[in-house]
C-alpha atoms as a PDB file:
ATOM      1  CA  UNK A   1     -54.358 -74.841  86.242  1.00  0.00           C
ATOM      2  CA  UNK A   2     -52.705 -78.007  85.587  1.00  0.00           C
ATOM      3  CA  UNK A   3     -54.533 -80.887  86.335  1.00  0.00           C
ATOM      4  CA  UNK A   4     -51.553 -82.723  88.727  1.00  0.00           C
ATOM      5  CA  UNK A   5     -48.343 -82.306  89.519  1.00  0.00           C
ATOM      6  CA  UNK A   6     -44.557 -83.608  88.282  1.00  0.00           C
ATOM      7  CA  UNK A   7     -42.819 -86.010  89.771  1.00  0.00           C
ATOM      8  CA  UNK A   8     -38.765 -84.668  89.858  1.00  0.00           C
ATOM      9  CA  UNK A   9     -36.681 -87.141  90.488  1.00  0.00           C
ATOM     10  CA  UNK A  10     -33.314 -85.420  91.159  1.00  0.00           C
ATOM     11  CA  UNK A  11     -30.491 -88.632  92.208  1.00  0.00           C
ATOM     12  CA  UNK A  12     -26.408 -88.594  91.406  1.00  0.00           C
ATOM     13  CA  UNK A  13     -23.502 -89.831  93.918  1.00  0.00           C
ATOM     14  CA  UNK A  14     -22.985 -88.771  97.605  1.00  0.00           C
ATOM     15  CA  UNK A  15     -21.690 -85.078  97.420  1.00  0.00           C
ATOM     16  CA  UNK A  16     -22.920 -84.208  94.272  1.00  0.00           C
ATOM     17  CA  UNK A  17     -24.140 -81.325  95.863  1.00  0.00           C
ATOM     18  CA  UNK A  18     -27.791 -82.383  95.565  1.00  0.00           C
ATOM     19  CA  UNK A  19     -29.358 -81.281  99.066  1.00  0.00           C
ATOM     20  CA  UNK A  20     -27.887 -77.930  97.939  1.00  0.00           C
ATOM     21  CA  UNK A  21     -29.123 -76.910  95.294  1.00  0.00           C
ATOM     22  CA  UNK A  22     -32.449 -78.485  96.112  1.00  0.00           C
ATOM     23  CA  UNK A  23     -32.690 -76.378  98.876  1.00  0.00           C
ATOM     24  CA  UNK A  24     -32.447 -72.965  96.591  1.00  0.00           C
ATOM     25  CA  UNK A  25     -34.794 -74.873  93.846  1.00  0.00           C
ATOM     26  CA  UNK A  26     -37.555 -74.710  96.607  1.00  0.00           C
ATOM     27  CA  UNK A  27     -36.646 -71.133  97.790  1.00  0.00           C
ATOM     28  CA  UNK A  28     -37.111 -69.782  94.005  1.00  0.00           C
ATOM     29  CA  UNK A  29     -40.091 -72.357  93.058  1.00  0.00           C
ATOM     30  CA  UNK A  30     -43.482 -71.853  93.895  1.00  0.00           C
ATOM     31  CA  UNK A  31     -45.901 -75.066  94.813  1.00  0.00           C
ATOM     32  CA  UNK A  32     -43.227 -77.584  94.594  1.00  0.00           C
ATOM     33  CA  UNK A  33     -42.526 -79.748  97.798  1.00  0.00           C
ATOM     34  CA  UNK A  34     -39.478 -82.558  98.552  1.00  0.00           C
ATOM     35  CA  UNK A  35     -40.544 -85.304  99.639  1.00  0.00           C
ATOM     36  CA  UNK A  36     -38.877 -86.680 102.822  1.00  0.00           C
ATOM     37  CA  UNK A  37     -37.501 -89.866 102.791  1.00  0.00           C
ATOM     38  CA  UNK A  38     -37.551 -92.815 105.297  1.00  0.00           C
ATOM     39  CA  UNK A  39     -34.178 -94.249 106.121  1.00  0.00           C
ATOM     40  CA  UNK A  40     -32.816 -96.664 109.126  1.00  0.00           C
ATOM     41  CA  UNK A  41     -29.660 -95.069 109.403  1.00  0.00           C
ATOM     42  CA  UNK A  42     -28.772 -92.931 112.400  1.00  0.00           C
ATOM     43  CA  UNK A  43     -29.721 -89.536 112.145  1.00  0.00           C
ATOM     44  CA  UNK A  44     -26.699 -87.148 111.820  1.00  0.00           C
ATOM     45  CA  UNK A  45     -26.435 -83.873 114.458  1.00  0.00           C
ATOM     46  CA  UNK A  46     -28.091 -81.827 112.270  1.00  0.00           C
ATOM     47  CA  UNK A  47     -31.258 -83.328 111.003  1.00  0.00           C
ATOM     48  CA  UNK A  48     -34.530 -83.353 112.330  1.00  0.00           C
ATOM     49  CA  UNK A  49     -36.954 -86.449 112.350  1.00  0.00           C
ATOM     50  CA  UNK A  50     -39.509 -85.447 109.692  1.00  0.00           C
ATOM     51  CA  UNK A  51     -37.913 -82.999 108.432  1.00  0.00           C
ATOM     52  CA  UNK A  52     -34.491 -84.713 106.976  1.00  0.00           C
ATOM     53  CA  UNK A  53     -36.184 -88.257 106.862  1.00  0.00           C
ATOM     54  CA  UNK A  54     -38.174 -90.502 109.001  1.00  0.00           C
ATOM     55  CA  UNK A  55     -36.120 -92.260 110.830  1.00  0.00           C
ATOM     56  CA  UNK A  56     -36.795 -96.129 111.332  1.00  0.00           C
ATOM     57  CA  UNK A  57     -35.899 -99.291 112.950  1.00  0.00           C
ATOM     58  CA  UNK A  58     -35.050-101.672 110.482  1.00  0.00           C
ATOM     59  CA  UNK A  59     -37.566-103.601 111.776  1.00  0.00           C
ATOM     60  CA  UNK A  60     -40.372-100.714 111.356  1.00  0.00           C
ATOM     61  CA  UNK A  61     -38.812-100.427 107.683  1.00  0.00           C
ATOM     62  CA  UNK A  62     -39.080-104.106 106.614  1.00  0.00           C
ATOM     63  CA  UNK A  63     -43.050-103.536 108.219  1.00  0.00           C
ATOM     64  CA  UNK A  64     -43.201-100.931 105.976  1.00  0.00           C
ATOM     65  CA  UNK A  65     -42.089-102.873 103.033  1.00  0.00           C
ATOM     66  CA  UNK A  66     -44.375-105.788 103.994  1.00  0.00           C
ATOM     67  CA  UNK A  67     -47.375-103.495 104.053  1.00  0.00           C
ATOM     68  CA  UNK A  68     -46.431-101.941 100.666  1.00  0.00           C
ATOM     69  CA  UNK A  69     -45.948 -98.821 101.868  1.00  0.00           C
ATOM     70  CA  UNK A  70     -43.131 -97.794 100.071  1.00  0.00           C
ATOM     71  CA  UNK A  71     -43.223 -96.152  95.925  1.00  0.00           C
ATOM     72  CA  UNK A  72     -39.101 -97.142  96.124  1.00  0.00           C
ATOM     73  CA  UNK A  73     -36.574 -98.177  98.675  1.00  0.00           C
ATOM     74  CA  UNK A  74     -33.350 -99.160  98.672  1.00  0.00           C
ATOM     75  CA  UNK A  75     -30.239-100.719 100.568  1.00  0.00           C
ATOM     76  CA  UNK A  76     -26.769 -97.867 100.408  1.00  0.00           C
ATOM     77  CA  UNK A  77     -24.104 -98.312 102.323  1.00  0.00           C
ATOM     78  CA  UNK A  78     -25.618-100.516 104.748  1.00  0.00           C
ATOM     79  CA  UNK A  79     -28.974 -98.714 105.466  1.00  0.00           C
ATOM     80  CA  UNK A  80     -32.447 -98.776 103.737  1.00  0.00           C
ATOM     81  CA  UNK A  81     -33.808 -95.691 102.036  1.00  0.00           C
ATOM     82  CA  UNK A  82     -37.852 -95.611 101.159  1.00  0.00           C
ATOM     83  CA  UNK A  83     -40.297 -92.679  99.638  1.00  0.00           C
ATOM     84  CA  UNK A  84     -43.753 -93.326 101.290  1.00  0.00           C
ATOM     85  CA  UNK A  85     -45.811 -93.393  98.536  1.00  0.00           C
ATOM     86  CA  UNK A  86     -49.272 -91.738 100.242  1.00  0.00           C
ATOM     87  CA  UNK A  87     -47.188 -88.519 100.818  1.00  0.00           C
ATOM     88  CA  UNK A  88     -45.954 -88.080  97.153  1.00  0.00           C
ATOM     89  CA  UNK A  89     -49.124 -88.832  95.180  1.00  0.00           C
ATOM     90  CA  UNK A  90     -51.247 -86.895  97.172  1.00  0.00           C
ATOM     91  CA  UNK A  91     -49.352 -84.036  96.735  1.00  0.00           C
ATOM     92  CA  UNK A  92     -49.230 -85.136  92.939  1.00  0.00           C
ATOM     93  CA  UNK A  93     -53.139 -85.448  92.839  1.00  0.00           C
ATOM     94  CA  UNK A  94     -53.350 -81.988  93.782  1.00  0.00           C
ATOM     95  CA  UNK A  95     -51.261 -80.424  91.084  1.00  0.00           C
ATOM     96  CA  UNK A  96     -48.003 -80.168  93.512  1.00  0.00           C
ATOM     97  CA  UNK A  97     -44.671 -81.077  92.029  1.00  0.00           C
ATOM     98  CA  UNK A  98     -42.808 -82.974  93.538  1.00  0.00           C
ATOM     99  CA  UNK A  99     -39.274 -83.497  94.358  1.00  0.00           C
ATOM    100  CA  UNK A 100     -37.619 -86.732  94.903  1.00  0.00           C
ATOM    101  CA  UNK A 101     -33.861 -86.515  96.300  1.00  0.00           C
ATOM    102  CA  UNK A 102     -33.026 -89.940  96.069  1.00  0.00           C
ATOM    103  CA  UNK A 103     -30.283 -92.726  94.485  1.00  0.00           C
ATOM    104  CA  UNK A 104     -30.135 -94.090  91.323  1.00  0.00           C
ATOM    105  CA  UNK A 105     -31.595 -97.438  92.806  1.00  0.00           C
ATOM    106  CA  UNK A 106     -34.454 -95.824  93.834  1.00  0.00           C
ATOM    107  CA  UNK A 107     -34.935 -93.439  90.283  1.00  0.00           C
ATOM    108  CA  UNK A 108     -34.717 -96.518  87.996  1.00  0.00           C
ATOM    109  CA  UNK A 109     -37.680 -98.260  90.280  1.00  0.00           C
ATOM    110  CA  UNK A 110     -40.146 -94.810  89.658  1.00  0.00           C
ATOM    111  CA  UNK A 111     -39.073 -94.505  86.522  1.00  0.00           C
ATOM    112  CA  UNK A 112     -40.307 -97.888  85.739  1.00  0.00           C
ATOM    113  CA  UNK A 113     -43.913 -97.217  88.038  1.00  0.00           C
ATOM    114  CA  UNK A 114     -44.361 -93.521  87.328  1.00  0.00           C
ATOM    115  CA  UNK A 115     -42.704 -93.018  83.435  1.00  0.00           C
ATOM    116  CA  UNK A 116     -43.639 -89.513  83.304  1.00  0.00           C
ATOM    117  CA  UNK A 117     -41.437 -88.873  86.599  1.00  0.00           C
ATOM    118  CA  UNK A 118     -38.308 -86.832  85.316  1.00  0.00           C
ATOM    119  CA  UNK A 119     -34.664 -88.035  85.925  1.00  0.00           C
ATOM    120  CA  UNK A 120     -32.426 -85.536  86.807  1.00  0.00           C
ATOM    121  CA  UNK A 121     -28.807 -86.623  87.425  1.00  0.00           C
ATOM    122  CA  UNK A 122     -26.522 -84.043  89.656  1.00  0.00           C
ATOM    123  CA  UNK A 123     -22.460 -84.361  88.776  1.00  0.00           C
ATOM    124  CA  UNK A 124     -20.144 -83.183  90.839  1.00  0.00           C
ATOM    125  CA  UNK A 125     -17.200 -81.599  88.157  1.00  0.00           C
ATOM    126  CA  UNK A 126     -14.523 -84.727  88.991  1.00  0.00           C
ATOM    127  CA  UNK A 127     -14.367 -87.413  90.708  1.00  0.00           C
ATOM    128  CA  UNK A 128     -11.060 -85.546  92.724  1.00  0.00           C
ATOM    129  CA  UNK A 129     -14.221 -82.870  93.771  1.00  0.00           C
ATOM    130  CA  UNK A 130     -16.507 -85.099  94.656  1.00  0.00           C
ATOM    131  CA  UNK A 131     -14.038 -86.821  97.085  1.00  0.00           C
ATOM    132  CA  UNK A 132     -13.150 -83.435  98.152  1.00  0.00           C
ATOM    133  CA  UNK A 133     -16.909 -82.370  99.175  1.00  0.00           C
ATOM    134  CA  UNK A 134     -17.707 -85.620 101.011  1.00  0.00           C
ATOM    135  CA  UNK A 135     -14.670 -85.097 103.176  1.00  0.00           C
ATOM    136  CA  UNK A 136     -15.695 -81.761 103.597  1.00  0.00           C
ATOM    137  CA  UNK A 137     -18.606 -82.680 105.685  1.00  0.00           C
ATOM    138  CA  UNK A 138     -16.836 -84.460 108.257  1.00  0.00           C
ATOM    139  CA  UNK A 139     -19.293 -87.111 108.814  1.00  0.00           C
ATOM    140  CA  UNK A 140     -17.829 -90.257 107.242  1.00  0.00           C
ATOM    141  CA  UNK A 141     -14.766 -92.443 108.071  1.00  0.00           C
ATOM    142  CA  UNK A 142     -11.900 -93.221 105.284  1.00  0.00           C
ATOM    143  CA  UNK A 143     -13.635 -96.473 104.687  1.00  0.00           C
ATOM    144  CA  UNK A 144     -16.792 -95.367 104.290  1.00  0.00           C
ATOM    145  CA  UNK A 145     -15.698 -92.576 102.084  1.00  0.00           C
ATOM    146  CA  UNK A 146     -14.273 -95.095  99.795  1.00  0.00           C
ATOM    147  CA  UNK A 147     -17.623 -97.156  99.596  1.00  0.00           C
ATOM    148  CA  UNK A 148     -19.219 -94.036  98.648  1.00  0.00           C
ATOM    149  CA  UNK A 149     -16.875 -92.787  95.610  1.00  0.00           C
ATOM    150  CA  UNK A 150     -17.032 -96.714  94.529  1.00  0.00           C
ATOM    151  CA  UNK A 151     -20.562 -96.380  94.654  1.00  0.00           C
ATOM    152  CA  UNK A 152     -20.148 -93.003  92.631  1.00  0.00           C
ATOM    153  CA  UNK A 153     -18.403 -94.535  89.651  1.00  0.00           C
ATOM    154  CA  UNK A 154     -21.544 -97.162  89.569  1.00  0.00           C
ATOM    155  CA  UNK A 155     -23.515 -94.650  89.517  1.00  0.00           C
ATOM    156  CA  UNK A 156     -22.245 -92.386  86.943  1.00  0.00           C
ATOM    157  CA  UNK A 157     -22.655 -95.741  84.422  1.00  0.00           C
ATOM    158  CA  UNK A 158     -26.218 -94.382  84.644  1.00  0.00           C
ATOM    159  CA  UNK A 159     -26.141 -91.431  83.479  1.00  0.00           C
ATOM    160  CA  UNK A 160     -27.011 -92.171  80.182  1.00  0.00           C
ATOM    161  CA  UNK A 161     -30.868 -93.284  81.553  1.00  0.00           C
ATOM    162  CA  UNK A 162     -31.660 -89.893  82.800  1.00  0.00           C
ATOM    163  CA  UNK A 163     -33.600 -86.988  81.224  1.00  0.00           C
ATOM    164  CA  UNK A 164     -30.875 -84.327  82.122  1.00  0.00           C
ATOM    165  CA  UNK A 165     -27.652 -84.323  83.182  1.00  0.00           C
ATOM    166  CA  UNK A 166     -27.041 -81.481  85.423  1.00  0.00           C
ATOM    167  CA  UNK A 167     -23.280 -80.407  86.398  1.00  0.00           C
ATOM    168  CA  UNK A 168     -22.520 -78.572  89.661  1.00  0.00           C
ATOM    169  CA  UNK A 169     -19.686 -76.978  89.192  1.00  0.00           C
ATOM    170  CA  UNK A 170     -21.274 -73.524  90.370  1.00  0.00           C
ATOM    171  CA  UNK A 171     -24.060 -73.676  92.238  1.00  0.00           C
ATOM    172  CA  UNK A 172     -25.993 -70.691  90.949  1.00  0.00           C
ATOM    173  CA  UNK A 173     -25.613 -71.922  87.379  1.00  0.00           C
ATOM    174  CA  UNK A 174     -26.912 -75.154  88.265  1.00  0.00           C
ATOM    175  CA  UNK A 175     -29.262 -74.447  90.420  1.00  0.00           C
ATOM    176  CA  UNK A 176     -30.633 -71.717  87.388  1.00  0.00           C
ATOM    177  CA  UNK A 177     -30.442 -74.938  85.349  1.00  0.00           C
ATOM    178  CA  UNK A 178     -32.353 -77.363  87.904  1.00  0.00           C
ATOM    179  CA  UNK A 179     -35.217 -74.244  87.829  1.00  0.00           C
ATOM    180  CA  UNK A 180     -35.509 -73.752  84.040  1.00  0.00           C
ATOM    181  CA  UNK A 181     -36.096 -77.728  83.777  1.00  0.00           C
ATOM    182  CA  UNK A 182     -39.185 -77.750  86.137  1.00  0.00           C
ATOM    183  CA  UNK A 183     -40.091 -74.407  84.581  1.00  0.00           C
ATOM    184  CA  UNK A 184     -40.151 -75.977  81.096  1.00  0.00           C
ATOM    185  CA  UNK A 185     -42.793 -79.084  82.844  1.00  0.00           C
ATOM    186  CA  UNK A 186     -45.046 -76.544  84.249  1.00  0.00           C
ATOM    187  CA  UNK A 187     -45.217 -74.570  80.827  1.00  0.00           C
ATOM    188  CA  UNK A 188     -45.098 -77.962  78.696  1.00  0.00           C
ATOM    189  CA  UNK A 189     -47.964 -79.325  80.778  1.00  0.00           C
ATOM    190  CA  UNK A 190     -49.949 -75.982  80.833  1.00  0.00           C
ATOM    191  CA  UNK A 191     -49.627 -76.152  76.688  1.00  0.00           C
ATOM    192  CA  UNK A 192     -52.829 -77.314  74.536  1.00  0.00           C
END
C-alpha cells in the first residue's frame, strides 16, 4: 500500500471536455476522489451545492482567502475559483488520489506548492470545436463565449508546462489515456 496519494491536476480551456471525461476516469478508477471546488459564481440549473462546488458570497470567499483556507484560487471570467486545502490533503494523507479539475491559474500555483502534483492539460481538437462545444451547452451569452475562447488561446500558451497533453477528440480514447496516466502513478509509486 502506498504510503499517500497523487495529486492530478487535470486544467485546459472551457469546453475542453474536462468534466467529461473526469466523470468516466472516476467510474473506471478505484480510490480516487475530485475534489470540489469553491466558486462565487451563480450556480447553473444543474449543479448541486457540494456536489458541483461550494458556492460562496464573494464576501465568504475573500474570508476564506483571509483565513488561508484556500491551496489555489483564482479570478475567470469575473468569478473566484478556490480548492479548500483541508479536503484535498486529507484525502492525500490517506493514500487517496486526488483529482483537481481546475484552470491553468490555479495548476501553475500547486504546481509551485505541491511539485509532485501532475499537470494534465485537456485539448479540445480546434479551436472551431471548442467554440462549437461551449455553445453547445447553452449556458453562456455571445460575449461571454468570446471571453472564454480568448481565454482559451492564453491558455493553450501553457501547454508546454504540463506533464501530459491529453487531446479529446474521442472521448473513450482519451478518457483510456487520462486512466493509463494515473495507472502509471499508482504502479510508479508502488515500485522499490
Amino acid at each position: 500500500m502506498k504510503p499517500k496519494g497523487s495529486l492530478i491536476i487535470i486544467s485546459g480551456p472551457s469546453g475542453a471536455g474536462k468534466g467529461t471525461l473526469v466523470d468516466r476516469v472516476v467510474a473506471r478508477v478505484p480510490d480516487v476522489w475530485v475534489s470540489v471546488s469553491a466558486t462565487t459564481r451563480s450556480p447553473r440549473p444543474h449543479e448541486v451545492e457540494g456536489e458541483d462546488y461550494f458556492f460562496l458570497t464573494p464576501e465568504e470567499f475573500s474570508a476564506r482567502i483571509d483565513a488561508g483556507d484556500f491551496l489555489e484560487w483564482a479570478e475567470v471570467h469575473g468569478n473566484r475559483y478556490g480548492t479548500l486545502t483541508s479536503t484535498v490533503v486529507s484525502r492525500l494523507e490517506r493514500g487517496i488520489d486526488v483529482i483537481l479539475e481546475i484552470d491553468p491559474q490555479g495548476a501553475l500555483q500547486v504546481k509551485d506548492l505541491v511539485p509532485e502534483a501532475v499537470l494534465v492539460f485537456i485539448l479540445a481538437p480546434s479551436m472551431a470545436e471548442l467554440e462549437r462545444r461551449i455553445r453547445a451547452r447553452g449556458a453562456e451569452t455571445d460575449e461571454q463565449i468570446k471571453t472564454r475562447l480568448a481565454t482559451a488561446v492564453r491558455e493553450l500558451q501553457l501547454v508546454e508546462t504540463y506533464d501530459h497533453v491529453v487531446e479529446n477528440d474521442d472521448v473513450a480514447r482519451a478518457t483510456d489515456e487520462l486512466v493509463g496516466i494515473i495507472e502509471s502513478l499508482r504502479t510508479c509509486e508502488g515500485s522499490p
